[in-house]
PDB file of N, CA and C in Angstrom:
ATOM      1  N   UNK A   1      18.677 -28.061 -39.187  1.00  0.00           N
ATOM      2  CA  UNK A   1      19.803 -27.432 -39.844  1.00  0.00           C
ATOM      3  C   UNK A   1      19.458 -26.003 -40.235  1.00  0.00           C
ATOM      4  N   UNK A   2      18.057 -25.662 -40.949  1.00  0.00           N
ATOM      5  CA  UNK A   2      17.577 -24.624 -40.941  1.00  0.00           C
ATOM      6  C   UNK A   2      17.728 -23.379 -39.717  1.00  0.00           C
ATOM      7  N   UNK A   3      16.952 -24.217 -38.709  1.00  0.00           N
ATOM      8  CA  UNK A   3      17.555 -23.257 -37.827  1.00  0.00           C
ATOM      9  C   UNK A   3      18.508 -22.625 -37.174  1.00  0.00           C
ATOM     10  N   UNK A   4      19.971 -23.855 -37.315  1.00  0.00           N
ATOM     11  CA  UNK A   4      21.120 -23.024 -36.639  1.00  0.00           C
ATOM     12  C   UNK A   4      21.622 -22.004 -38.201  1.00  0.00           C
ATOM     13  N   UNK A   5      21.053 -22.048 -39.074  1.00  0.00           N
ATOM     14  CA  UNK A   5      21.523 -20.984 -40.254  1.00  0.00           C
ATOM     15  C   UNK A   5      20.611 -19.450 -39.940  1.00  0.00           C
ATOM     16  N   UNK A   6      19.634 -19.896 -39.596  1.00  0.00           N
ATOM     17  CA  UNK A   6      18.903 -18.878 -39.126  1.00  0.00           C
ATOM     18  C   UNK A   6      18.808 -18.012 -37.854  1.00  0.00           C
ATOM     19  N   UNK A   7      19.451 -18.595 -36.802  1.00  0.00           N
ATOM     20  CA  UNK A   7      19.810 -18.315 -35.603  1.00  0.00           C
ATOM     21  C   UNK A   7      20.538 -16.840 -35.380  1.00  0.00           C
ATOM     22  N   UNK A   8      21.507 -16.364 -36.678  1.00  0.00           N
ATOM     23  CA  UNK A   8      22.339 -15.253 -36.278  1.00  0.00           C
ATOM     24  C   UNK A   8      21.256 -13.795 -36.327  1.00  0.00           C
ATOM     25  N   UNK A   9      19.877 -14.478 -37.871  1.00  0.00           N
ATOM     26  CA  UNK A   9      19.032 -13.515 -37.704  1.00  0.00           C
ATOM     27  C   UNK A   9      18.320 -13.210 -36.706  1.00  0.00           C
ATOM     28  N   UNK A  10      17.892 -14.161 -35.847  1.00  0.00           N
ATOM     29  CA  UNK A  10      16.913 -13.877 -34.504  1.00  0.00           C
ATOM     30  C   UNK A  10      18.057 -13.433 -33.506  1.00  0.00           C
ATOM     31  N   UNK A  11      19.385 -13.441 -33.726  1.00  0.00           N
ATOM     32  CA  UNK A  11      19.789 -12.885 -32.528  1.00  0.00           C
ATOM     33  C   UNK A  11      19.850 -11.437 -32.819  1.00  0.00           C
ATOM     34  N   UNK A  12      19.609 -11.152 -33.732  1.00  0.00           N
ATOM     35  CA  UNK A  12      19.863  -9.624 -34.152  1.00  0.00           C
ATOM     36  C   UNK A  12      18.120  -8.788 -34.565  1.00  0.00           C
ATOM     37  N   UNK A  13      17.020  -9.678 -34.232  1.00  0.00           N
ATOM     38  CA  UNK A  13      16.087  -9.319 -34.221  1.00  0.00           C
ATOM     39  C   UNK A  13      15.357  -8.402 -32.820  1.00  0.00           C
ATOM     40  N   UNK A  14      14.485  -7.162 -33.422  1.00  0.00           N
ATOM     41  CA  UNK A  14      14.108  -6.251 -32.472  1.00  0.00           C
ATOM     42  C   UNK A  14      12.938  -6.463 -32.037  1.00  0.00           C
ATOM     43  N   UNK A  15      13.088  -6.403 -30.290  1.00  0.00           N
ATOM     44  CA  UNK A  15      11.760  -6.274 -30.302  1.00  0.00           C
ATOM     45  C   UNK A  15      11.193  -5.577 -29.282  1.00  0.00           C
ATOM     46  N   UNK A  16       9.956  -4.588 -29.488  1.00  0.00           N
ATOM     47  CA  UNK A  16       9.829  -3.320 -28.651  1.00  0.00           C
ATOM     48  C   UNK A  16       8.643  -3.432 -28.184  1.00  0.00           C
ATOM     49  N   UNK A  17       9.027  -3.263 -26.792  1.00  0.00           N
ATOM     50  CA  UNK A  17       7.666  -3.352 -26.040  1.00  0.00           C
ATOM     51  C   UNK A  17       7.655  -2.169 -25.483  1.00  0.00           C
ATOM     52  N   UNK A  18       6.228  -1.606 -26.108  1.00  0.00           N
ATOM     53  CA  UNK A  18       6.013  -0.319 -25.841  1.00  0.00           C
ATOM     54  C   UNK A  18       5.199  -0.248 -24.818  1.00  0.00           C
ATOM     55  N   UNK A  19       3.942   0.791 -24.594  1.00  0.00           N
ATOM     56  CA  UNK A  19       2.808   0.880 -23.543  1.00  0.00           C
ATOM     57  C   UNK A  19       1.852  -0.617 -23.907  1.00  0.00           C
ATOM     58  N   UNK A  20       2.032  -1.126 -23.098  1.00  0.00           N
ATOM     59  CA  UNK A  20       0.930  -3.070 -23.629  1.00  0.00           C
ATOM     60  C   UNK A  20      -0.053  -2.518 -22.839  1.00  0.00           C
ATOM     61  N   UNK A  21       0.091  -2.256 -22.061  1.00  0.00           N
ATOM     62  CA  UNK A  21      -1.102  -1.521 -20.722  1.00  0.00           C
ATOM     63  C   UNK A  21      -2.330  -1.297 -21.338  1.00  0.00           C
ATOM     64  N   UNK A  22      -2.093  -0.223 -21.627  1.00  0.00           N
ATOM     65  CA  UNK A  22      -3.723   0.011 -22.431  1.00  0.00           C
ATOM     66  C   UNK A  22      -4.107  -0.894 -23.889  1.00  0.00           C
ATOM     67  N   UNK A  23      -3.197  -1.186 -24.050  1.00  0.00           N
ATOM     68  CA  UNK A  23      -3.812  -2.815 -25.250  1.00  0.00           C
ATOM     69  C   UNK A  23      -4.573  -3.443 -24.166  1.00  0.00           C
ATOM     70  N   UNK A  24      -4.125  -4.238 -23.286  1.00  0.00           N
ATOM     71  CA  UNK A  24      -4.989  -5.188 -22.325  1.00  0.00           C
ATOM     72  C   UNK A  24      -5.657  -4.689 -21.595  1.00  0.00           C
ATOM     73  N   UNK A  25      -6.093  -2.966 -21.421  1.00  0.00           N
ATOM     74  CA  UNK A  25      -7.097  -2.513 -20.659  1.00  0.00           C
ATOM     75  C   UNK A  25      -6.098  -2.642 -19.365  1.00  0.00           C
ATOM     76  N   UNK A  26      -5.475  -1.828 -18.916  1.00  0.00           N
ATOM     77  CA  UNK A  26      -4.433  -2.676 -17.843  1.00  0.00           C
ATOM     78  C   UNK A  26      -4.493  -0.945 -17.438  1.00  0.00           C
ATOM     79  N   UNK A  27      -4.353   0.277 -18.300  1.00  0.00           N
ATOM     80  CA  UNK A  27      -3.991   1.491 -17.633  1.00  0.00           C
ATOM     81  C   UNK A  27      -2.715   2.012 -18.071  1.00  0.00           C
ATOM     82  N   UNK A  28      -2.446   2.986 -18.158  1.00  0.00           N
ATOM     83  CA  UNK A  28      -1.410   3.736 -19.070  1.00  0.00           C
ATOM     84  C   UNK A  28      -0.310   4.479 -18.161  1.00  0.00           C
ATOM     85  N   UNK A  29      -0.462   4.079 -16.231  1.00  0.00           N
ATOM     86  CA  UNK A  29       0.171   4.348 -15.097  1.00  0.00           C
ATOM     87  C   UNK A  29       1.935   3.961 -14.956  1.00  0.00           C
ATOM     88  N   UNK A  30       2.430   4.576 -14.891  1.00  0.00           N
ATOM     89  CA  UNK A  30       3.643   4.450 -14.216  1.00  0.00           C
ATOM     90  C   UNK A  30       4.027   3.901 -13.327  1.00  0.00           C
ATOM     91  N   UNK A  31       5.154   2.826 -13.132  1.00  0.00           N
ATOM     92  CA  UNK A  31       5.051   1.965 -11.543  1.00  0.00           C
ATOM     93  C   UNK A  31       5.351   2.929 -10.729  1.00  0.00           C
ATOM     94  N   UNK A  32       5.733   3.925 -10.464  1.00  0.00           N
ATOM     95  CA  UNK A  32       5.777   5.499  -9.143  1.00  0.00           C
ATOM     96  C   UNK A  32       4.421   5.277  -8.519  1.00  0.00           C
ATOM     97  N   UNK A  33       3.553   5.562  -9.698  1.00  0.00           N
ATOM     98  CA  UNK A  33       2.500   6.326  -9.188  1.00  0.00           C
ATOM     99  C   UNK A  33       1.393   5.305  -8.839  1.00  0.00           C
ATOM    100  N   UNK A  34       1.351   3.862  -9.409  1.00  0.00           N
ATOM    101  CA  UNK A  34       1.306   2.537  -9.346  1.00  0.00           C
ATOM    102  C   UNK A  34       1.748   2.221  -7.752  1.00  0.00           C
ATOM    103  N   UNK A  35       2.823   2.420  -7.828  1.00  0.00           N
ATOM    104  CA  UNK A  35       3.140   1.918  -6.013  1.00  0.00           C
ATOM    105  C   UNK A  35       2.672   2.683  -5.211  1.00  0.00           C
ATOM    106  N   UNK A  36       2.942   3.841  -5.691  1.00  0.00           N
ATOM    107  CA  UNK A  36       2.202   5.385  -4.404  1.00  0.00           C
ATOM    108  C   UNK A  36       0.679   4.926  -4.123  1.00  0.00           C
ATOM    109  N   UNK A  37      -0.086   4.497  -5.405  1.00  0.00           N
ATOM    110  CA  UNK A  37      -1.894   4.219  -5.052  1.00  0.00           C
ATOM    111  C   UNK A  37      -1.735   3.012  -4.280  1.00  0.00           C
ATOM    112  N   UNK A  38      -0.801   1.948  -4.315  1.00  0.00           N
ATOM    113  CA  UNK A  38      -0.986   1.027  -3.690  1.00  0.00           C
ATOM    114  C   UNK A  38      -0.994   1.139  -1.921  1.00  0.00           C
ATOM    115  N   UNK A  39      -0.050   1.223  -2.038  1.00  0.00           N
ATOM    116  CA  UNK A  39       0.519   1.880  -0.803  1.00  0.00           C
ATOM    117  C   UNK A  39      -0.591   2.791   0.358  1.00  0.00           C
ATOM    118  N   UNK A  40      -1.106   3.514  -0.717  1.00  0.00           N
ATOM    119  CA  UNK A  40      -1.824   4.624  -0.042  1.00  0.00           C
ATOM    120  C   UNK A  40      -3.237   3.807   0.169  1.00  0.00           C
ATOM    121  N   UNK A  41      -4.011   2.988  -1.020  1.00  0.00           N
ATOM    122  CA  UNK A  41      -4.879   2.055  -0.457  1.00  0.00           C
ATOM    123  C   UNK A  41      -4.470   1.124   0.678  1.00  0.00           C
ATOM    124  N   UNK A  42      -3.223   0.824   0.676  1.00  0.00           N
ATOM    125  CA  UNK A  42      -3.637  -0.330   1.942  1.00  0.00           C
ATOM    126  C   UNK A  42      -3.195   0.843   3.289  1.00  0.00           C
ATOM    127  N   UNK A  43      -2.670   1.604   3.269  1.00  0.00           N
ATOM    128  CA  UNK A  43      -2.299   2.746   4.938  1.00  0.00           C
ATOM    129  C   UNK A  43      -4.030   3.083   4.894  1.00  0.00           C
ATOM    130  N   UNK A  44      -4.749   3.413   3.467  1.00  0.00           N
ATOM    131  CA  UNK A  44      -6.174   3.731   4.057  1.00  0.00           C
ATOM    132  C   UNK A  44      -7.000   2.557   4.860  1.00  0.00           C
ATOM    133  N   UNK A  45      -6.863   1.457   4.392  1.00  0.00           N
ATOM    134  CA  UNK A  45      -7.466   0.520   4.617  1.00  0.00           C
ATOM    135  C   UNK A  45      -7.138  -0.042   6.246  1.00  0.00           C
ATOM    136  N   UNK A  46      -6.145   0.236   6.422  1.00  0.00           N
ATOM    137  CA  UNK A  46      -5.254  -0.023   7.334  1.00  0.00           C
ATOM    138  C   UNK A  46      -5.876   0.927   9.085  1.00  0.00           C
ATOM    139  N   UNK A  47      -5.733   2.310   8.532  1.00  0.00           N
ATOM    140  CA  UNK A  47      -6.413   3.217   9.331  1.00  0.00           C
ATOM    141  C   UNK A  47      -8.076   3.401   9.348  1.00  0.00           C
ATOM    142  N   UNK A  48      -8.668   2.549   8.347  1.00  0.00           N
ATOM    143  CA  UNK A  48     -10.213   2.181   8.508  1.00  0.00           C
ATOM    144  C   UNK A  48     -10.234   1.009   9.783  1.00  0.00           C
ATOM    145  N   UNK A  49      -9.514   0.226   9.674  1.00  0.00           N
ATOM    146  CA  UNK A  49      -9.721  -0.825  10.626  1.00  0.00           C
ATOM    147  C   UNK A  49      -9.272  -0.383  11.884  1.00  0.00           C
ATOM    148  N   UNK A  50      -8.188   0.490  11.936  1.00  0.00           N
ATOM    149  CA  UNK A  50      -7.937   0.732  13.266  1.00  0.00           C
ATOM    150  C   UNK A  50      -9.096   1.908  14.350  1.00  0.00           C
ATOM    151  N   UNK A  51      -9.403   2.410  13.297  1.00  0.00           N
ATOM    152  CA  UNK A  51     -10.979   3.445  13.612  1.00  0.00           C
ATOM    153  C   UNK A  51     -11.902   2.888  13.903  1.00  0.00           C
ATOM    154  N   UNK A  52     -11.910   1.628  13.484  1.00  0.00           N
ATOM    155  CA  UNK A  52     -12.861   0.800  14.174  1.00  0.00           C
ATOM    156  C   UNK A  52     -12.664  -0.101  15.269  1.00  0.00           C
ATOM    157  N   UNK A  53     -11.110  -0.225  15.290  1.00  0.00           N
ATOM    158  CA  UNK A  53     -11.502  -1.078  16.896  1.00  0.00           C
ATOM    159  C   UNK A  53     -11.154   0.082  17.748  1.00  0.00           C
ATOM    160  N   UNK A  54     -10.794   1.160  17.394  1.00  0.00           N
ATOM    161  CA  UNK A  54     -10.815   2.689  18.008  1.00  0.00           C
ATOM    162  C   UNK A  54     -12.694   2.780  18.895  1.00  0.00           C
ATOM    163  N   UNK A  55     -13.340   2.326  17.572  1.00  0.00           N
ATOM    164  CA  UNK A  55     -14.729   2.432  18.434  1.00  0.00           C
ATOM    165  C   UNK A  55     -15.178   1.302  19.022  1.00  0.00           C
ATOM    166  N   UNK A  56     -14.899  -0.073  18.842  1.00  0.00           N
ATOM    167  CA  UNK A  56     -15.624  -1.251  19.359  1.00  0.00           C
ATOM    168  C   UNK A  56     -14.833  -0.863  20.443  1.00  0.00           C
ATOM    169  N   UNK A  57     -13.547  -0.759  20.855  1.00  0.00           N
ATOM    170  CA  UNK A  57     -12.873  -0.603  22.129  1.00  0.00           C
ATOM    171  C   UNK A  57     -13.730  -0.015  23.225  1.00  0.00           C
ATOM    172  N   UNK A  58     -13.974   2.087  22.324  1.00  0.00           N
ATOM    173  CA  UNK A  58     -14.979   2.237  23.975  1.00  0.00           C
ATOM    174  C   UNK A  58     -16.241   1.884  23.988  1.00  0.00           C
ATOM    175  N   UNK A  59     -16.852   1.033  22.859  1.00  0.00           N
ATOM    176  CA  UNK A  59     -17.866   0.208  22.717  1.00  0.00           C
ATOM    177  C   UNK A  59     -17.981  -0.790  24.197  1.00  0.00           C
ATOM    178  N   UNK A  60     -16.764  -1.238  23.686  1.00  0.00           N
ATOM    179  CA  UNK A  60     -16.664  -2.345  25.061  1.00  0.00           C
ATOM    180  C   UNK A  60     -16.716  -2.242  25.994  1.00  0.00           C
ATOM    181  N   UNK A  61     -15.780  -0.843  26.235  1.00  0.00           N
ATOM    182  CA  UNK A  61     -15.222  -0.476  28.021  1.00  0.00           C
ATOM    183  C   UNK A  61     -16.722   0.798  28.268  1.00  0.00           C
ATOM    184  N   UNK A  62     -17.378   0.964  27.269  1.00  0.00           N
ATOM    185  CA  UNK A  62     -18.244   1.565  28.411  1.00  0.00           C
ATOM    186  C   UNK A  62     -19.896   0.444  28.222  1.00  0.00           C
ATOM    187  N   UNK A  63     -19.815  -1.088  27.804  1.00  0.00           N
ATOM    188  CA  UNK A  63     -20.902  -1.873  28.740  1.00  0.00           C
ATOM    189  C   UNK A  63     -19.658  -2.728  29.257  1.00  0.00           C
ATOM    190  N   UNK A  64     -18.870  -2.608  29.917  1.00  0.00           N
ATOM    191  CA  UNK A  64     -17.853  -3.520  30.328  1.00  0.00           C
ATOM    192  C   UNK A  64     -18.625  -3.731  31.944  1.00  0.00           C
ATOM    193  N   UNK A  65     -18.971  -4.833  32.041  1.00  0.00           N
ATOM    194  CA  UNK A  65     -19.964  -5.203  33.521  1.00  0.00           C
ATOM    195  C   UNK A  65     -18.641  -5.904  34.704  1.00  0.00           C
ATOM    196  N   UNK A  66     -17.714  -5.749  34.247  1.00  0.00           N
ATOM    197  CA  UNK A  66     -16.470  -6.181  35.351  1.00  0.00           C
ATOM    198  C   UNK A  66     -15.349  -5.041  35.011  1.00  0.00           C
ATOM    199  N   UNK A  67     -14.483  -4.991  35.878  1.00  0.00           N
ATOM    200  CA  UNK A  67     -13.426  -4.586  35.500  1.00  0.00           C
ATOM    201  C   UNK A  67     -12.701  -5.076  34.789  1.00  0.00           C
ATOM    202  N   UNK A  68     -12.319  -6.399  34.601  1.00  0.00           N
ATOM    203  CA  UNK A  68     -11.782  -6.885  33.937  1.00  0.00           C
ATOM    204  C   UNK A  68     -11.754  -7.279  32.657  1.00  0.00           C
ATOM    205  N   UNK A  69     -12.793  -6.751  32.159  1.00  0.00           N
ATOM    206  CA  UNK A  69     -13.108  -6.849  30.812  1.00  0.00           C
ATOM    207  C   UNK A  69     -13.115  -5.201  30.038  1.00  0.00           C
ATOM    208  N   UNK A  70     -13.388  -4.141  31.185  1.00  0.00           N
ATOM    209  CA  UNK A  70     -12.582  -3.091  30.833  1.00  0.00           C
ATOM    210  C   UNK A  70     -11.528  -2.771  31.055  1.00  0.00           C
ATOM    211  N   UNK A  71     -10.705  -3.204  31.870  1.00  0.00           N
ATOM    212  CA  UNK A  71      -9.283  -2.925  31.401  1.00  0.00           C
ATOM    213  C   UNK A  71      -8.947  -4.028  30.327  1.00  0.00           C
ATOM    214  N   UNK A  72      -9.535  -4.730  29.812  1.00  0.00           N
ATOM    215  CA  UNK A  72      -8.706  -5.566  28.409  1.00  0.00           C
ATOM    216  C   UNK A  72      -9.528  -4.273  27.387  1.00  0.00           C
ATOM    217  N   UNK A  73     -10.560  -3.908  27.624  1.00  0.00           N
ATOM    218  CA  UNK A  73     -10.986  -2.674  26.245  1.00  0.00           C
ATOM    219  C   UNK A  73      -9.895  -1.668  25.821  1.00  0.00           C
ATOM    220  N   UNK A  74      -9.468  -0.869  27.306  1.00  0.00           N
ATOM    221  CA  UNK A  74      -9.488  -0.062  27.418  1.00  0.00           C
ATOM    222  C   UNK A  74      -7.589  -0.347  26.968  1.00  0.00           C
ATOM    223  N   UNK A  75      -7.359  -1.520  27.142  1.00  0.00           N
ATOM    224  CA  UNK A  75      -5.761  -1.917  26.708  1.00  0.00           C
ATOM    225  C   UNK A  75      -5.660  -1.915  24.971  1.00  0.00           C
ATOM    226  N   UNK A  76      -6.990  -2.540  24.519  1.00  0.00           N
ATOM    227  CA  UNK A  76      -7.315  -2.676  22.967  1.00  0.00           C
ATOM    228  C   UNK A  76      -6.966  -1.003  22.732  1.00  0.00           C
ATOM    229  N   UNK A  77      -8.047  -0.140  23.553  1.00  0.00           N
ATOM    230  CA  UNK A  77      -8.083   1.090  22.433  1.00  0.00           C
ATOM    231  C   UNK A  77      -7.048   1.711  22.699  1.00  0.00           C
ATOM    232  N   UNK A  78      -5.949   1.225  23.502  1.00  0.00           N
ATOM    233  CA  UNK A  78      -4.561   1.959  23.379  1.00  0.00           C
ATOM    234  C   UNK A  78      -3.904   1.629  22.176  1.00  0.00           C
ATOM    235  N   UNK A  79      -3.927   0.020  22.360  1.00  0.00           N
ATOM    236  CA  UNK A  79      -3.557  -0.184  20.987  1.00  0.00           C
ATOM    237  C   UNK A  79      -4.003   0.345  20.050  1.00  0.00           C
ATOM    238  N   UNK A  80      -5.013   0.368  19.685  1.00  0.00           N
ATOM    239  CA  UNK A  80      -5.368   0.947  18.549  1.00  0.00           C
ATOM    240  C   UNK A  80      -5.496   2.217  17.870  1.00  0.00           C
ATOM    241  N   UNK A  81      -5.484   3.064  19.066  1.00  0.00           N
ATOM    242  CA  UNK A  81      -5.052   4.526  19.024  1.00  0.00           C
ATOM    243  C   UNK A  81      -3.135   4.268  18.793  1.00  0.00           C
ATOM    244  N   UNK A  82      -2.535   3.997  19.131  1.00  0.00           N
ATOM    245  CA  UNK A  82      -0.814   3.925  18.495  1.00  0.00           C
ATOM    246  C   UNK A  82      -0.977   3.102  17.256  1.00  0.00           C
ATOM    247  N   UNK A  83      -1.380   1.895  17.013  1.00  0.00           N
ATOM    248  CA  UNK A  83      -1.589   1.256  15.416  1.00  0.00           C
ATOM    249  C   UNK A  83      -1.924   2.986  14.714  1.00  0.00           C
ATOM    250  N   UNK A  84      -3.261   3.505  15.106  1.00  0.00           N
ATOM    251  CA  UNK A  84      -3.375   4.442  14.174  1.00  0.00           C
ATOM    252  C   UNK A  84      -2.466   5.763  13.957  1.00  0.00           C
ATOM    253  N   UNK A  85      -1.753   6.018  14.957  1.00  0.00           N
ATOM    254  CA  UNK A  85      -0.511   6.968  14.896  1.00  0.00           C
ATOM    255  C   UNK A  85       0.718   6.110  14.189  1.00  0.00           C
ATOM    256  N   UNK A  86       0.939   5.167  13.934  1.00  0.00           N
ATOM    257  CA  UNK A  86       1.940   4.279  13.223  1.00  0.00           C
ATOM    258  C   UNK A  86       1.259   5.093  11.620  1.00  0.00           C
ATOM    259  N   UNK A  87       0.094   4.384  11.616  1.00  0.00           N
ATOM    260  CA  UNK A  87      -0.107   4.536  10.022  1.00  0.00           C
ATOM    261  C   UNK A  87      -0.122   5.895   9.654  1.00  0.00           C
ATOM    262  N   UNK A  88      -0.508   6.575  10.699  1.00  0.00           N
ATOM    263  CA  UNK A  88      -0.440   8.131   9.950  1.00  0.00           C
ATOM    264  C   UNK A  88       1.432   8.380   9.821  1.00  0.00           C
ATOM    265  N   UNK A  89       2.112   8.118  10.710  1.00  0.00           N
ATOM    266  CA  UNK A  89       3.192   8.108  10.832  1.00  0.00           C
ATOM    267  C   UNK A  89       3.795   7.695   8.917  1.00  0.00           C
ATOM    268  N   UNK A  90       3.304   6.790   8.621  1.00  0.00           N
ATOM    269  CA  UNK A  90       3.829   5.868   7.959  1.00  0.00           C
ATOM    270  C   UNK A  90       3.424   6.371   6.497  1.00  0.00           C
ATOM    271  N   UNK A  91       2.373   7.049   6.735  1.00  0.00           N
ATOM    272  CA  UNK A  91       2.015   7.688   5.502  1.00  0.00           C
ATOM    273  C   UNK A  91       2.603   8.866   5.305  1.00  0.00           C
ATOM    274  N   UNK A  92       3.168   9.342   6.231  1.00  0.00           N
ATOM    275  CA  UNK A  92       3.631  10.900   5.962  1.00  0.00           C
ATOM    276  C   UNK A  92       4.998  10.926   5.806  1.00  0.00           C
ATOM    277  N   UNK A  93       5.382   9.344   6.043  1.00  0.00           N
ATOM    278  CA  UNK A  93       6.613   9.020   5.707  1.00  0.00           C
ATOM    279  C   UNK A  93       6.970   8.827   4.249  1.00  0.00           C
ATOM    280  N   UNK A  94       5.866   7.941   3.665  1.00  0.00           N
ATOM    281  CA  UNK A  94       5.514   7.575   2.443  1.00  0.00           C
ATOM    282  C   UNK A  94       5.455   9.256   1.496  1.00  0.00           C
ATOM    283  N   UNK A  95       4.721   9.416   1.351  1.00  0.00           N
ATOM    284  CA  UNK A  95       4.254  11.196   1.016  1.00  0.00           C
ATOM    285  C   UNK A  95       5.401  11.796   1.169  1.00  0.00           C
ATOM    286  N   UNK A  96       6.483  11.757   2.313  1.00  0.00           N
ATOM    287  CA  UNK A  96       7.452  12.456   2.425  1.00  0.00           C
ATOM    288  C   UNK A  96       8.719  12.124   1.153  1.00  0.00           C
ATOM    289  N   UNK A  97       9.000  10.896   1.197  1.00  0.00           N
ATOM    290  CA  UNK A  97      10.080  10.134   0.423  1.00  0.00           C
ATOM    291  C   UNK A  97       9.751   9.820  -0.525  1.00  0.00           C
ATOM    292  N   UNK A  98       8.388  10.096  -1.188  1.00  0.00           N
ATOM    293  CA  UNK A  98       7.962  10.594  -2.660  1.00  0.00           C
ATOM    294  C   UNK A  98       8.070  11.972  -3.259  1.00  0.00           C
ATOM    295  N   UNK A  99       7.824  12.618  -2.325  1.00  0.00           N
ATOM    296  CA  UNK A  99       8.059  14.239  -2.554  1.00  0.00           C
ATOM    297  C   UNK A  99       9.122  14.647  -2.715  1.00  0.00           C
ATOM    298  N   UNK A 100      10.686  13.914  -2.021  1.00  0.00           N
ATOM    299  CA  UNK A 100      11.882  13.974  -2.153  1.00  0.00           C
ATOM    300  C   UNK A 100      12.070  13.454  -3.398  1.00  0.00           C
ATOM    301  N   UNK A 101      11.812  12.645  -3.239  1.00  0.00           N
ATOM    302  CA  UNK A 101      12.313  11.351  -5.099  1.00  0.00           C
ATOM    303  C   UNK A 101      12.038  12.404  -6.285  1.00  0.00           C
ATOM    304  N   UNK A 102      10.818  12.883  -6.278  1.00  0.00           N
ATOM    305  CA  UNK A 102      10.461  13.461  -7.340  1.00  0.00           C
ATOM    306  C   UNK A 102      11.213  14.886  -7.329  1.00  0.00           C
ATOM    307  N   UNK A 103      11.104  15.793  -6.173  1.00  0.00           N
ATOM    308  CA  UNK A 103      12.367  17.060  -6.671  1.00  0.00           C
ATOM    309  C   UNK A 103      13.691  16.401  -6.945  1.00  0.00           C
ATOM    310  N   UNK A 104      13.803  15.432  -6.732  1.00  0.00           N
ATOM    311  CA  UNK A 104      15.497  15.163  -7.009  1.00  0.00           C
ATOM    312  C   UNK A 104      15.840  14.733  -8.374  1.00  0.00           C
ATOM    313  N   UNK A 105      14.256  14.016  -8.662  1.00  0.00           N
ATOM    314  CA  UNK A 105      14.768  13.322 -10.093  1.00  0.00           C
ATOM    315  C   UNK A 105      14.161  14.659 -11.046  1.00  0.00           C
ATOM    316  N   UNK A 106      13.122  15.362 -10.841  1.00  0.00           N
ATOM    317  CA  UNK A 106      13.128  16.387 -11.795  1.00  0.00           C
ATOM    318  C   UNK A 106      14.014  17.291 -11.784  1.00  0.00           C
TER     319      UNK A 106
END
């Protein structure tokens, strides 16, 4: 009974959640700039791996002892040379449509 008398006060009670971030050691970041690092770690991470089958590729195709095992290398490091033009692609896309956001909203 107490509580439905008390009920009109908690609906009219405030409550403010300010920066919690740095209470929990969490960082005092903005989700912008929060998504931009994310983002930008995984396109890096992304273009680390492709640099590397960039090199196991002519790794492969030059001890490739058949042909046929260099043209599957030599098909990899195509791929992997366009994977890595995607991500640069993709980052400058990223970088681009942040650079817009921000003159527009300042």
């Amino acid at each position: 009974m107490l509580g439905v008398l008390l009920l009109p006060m908690l609906a009219h009670a405030q409550v403010s959640i300010g920066n919690e971030g740095s209470t929990f050691g969490l960082g005092t970041a903005d989700l912008e700039s929060t998504v931009i690092n994310v983002v930008q770690w995984i396109l890096g991470f992304l273009g680390l791996i492709a640099v590397l089958a960039i090199f196991a590729s002519i790794i492969v195709a030059a001890t490739a002892k058949s042909d046929e095992r260099a043209s599957v290398a030599r098909k990899a490091l195509v791929g992997a040379i366009v994977g890595l033009v995607v991500i640069l692609l993709a980052w400058a896309i990223v970088t681009f449509v942040v650079g817009q956001t921000n003159s527009l909203t300042n």
